[in-house]
N, C-alpha and C. Protein backbone atom coordinates (compact mmCIF):
# COMPACT_ATOMS: atom_id res chain seq x y z
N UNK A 1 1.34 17.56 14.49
CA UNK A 1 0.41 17.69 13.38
C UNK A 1 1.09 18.48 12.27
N UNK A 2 0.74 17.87 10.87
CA UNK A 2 1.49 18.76 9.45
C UNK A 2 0.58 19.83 9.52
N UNK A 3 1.04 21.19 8.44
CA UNK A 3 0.80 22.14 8.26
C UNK A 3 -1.19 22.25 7.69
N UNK A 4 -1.10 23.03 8.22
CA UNK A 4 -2.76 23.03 7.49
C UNK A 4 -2.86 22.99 5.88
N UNK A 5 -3.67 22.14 5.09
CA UNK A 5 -3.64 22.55 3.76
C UNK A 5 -4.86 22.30 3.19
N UNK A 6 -4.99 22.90 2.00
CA UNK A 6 -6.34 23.07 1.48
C UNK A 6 -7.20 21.83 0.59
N UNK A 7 -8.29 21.96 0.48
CA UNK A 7 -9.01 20.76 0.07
C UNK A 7 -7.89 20.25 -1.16
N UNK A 8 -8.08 21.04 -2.43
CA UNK A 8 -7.26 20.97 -3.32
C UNK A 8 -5.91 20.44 -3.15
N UNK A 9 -5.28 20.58 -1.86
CA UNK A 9 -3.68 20.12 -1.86
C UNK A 9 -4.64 18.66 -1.51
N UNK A 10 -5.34 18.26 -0.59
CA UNK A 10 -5.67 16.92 -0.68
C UNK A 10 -6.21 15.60 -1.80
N UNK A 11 -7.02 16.76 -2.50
CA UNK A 11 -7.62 16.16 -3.60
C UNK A 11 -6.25 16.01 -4.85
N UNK A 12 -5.18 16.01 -4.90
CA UNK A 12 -4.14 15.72 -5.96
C UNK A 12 -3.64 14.13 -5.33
N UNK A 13 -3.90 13.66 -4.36
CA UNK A 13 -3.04 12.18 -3.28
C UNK A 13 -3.97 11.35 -3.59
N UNK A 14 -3.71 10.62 -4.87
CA UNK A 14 -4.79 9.90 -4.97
C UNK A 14 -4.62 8.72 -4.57
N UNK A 15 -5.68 8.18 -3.14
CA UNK A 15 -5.48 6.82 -2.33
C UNK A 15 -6.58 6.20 -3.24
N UNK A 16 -6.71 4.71 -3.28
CA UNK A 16 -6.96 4.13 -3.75
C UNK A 16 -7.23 2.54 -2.98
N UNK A 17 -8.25 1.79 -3.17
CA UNK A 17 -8.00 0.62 -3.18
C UNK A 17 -7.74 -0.70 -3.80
N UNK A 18 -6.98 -2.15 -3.31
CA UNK A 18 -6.82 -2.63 -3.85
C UNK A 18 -6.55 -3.85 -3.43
N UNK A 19 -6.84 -5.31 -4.06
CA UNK A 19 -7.02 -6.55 -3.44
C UNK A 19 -5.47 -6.97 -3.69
N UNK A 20 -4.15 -7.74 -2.84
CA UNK A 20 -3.71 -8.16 -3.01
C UNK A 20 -3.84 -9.39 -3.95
N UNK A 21 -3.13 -9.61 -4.94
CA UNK A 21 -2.99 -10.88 -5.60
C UNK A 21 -1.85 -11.67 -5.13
N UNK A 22 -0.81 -11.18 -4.60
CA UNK A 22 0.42 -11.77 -4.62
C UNK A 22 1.24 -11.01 -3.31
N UNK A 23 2.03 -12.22 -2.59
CA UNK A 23 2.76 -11.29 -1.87
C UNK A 23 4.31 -12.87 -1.56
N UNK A 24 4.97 -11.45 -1.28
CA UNK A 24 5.92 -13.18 -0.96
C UNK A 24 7.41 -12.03 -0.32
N UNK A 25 8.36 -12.58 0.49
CA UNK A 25 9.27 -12.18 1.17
C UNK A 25 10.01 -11.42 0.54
N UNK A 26 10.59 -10.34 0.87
CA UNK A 26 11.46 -9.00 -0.19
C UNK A 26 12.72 -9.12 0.89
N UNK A 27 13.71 -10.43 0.73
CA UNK A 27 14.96 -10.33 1.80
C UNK A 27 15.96 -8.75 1.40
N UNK A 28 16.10 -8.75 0.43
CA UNK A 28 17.15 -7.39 0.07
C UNK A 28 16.92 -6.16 0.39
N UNK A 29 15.75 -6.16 1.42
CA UNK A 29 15.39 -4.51 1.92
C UNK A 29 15.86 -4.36 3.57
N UNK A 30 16.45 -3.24 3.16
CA UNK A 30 16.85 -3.15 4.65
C UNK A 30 15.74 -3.48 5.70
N UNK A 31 15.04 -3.35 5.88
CA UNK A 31 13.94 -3.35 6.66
C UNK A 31 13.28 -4.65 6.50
N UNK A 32 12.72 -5.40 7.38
CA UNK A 32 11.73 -6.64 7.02
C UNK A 32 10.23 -5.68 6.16
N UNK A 33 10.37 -6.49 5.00
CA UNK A 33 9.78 -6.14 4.32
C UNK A 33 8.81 -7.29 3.50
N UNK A 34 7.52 -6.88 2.48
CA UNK A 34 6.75 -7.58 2.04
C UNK A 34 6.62 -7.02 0.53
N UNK A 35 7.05 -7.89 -0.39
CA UNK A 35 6.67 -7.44 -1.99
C UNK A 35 4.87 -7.74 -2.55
N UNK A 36 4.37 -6.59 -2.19
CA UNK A 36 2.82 -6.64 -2.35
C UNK A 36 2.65 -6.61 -3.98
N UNK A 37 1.43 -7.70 -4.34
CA UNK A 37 1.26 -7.24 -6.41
C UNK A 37 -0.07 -7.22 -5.59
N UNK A 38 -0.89 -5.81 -6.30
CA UNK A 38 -2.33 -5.44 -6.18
C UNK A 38 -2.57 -5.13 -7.16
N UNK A 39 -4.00 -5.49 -7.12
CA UNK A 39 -5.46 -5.23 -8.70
C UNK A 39 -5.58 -4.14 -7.79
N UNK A 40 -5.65 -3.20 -9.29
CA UNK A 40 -6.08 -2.10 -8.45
C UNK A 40 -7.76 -1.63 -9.53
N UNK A 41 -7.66 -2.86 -10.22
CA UNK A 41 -8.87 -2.72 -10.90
C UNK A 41 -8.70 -2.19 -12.52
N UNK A 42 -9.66 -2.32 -13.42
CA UNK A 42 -9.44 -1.99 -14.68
C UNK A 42 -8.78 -0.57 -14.94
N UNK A 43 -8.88 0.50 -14.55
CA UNK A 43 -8.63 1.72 -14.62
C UNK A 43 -6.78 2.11 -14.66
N UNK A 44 -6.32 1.46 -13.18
CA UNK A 44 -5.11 1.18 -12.95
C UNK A 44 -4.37 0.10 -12.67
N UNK A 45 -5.07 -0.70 -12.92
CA UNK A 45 -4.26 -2.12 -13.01
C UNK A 45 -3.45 -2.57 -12.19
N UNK A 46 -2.80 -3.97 -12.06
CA UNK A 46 -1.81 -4.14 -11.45
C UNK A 46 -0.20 -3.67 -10.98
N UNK A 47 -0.54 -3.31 -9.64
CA UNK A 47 1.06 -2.74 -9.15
C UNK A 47 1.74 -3.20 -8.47
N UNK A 48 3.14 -3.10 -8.24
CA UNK A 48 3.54 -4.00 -7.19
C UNK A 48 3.80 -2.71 -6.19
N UNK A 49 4.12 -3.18 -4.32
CA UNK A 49 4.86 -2.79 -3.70
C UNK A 49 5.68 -2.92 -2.53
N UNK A 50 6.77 -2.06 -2.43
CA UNK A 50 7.34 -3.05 -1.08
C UNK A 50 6.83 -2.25 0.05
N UNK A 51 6.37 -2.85 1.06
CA UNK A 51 5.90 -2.62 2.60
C UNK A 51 6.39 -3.26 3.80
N UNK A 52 6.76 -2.17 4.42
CA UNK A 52 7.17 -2.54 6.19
C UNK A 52 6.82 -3.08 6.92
N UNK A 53 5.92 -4.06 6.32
CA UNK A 53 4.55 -4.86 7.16
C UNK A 53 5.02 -6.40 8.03
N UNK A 54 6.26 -6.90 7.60
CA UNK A 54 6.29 -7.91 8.08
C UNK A 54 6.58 -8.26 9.68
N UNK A 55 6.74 -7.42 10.49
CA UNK A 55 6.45 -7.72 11.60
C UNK A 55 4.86 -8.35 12.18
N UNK A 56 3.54 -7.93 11.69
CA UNK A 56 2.32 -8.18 11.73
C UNK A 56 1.87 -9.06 11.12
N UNK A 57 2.29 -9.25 9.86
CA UNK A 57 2.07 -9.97 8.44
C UNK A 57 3.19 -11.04 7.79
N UNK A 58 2.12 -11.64 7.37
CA UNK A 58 3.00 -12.86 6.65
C UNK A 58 2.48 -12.47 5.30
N UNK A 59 3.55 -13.30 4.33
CA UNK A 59 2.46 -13.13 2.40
C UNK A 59 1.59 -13.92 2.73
N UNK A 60 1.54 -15.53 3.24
CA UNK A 60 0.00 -15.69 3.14
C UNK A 60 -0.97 -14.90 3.47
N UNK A 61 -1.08 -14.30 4.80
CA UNK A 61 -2.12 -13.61 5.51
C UNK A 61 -2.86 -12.03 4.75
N UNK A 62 -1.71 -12.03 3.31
CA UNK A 62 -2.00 -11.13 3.08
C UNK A 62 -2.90 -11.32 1.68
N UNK A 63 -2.99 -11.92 1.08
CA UNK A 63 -3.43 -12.42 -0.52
C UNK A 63 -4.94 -12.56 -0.50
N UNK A 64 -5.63 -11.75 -1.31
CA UNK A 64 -6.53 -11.44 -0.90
C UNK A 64 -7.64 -10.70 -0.23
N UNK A 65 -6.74 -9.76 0.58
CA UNK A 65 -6.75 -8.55 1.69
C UNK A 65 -6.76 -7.72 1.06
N UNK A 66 -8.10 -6.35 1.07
CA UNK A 66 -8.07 -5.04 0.20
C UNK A 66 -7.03 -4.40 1.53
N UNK A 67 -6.14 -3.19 0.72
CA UNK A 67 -5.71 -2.38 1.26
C UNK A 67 -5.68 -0.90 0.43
N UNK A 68 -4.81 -0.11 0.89
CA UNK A 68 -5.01 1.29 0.67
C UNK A 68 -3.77 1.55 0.17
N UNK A 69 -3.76 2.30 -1.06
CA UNK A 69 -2.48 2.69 -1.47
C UNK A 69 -2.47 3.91 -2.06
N UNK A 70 -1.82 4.80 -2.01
CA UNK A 70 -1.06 6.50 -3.16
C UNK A 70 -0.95 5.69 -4.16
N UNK A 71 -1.34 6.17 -5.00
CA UNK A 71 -1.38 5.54 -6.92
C UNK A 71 -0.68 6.72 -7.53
N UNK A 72 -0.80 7.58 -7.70
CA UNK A 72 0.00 8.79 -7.95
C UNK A 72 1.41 9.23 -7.45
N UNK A 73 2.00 8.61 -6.97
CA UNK A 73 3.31 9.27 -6.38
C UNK A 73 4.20 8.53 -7.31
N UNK A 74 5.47 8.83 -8.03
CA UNK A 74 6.38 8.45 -8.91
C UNK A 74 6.87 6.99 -8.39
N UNK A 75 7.45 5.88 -9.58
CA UNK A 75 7.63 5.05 -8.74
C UNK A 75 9.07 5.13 -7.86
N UNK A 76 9.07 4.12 -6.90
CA UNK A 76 10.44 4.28 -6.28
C UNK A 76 11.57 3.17 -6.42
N UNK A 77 12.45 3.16 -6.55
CA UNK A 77 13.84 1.94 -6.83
C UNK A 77 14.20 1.70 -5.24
N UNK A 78 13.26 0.00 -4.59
CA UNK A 78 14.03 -0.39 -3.56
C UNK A 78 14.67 -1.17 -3.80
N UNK A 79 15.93 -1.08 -3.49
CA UNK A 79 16.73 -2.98 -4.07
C UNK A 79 16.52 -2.87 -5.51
N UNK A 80 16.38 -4.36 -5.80
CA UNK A 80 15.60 -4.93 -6.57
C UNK A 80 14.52 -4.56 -7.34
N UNK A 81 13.60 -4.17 -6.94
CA UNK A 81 12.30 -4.02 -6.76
C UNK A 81 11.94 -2.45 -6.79
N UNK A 82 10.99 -2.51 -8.40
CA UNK A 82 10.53 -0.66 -8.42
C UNK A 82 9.06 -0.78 -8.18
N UNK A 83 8.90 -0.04 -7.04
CA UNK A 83 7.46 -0.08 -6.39
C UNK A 83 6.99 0.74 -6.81
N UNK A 84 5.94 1.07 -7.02
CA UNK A 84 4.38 1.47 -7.91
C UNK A 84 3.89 2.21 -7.65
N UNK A 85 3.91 1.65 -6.22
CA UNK A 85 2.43 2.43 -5.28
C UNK A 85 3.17 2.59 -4.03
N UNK A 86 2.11 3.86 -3.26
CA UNK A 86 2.78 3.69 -1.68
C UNK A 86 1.57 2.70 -0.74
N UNK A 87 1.60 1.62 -0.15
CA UNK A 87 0.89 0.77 0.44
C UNK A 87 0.39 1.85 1.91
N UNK A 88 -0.39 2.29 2.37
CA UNK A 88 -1.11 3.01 3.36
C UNK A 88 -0.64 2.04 4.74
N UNK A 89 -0.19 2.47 5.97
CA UNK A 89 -0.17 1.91 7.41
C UNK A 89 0.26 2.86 8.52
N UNK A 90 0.16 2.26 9.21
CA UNK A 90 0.40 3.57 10.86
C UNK A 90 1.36 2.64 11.57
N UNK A 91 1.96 3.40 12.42
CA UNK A 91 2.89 2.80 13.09
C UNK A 91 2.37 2.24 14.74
N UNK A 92 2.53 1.19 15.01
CA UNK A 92 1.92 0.83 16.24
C UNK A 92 2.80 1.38 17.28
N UNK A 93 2.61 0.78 18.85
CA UNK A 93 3.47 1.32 19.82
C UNK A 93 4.85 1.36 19.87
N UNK A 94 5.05 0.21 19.47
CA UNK A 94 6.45 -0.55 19.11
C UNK A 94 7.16 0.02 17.84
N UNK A 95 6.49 0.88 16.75
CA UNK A 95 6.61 1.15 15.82
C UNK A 95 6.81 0.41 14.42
N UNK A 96 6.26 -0.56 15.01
CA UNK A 96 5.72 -1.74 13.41
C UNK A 96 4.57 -1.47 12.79
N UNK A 97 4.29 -1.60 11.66
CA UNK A 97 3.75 -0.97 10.84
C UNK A 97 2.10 -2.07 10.66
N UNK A 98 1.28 -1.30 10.83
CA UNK A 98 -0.17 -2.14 10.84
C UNK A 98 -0.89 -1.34 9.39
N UNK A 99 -1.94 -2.26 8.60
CA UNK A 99 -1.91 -1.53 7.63
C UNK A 99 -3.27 -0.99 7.26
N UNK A 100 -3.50 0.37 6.63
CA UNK A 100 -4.85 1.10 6.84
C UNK A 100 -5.80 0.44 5.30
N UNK A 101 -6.84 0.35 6.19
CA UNK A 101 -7.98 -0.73 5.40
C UNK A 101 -9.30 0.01 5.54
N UNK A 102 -10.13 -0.99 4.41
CA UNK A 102 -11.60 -0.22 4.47
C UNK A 102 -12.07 -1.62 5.20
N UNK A 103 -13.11 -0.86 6.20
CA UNK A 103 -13.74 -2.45 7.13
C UNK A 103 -14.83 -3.00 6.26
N UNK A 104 -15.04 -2.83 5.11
CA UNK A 104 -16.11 -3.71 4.35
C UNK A 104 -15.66 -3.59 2.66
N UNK A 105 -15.86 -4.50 1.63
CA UNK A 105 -15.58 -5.07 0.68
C UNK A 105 -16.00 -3.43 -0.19
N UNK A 106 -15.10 -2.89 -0.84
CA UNK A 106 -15.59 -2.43 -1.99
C UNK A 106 -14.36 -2.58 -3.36
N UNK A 107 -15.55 -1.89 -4.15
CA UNK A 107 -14.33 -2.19 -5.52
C UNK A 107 -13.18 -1.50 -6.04
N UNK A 108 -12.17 -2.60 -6.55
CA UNK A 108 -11.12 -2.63 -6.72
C UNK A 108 -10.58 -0.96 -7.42
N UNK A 109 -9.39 -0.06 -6.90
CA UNK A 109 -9.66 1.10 -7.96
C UNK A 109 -10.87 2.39 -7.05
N UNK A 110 -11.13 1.63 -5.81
CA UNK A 110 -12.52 3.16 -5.26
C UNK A 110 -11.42 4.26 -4.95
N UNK A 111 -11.89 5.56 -5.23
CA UNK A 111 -10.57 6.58 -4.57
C UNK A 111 -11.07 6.90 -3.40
N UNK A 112 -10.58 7.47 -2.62
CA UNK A 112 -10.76 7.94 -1.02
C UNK A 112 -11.41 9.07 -1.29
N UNK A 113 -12.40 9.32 -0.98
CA UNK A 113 -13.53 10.79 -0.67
C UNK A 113 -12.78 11.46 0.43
């Protein structure tokens, strides 16, 4: 477990949700990887990012699918590709990456309470 920290250190990580629009194969990352584009809604708009997801996931399976992302963290230079956002997931047994979701529809842009 990380260090204990205070409401305030939590409340600066701003997660977010957001509907995939687009996803399609990112070969130039070390890692099997997925180039995610998400609405993240009028406020923050469209971002792209790359995610460790493709062991679980295909781009079809994913288009369309709200997920969870850090909107606030600087972007990052993978490859190719300057990602936006950090895409939210946990690591399964095997240590492939499954990805953290809200179990019912809300709108695009909600921040995490």
């Amino acid at each position: 477990m990380a260090e204990t920290i205070s409401y305030d250190d939590f409340a600066k990580v701003d997660i977010r949700t957001g509907t995939v629009i687009e996803a399609r194969p990112f070969p130039e990352a070390r890692k099997p990887a997925i180039i995610l584009i998400i609405d993240f809604g009028p406020e923050i708009g469209i971002k792209k990012s790359s995610a460790q997801i493709a062991v679980h996931y295909t781009p079809e399976q994913l288009v369309g699918r709200q997920v969870m992302a850090v909107v606030n963290f600087p972007p990052r230079q993978i490859g190719p590709l300057r990602s936006e956002v950090l895409t939210l997931g946990f690591e399964d047994a095997t240590g492939a990456i499954v990805l953290a979701a809200v179990d019912q529809l809300v709108p695009n842009g909600q921040k995490l309470l």
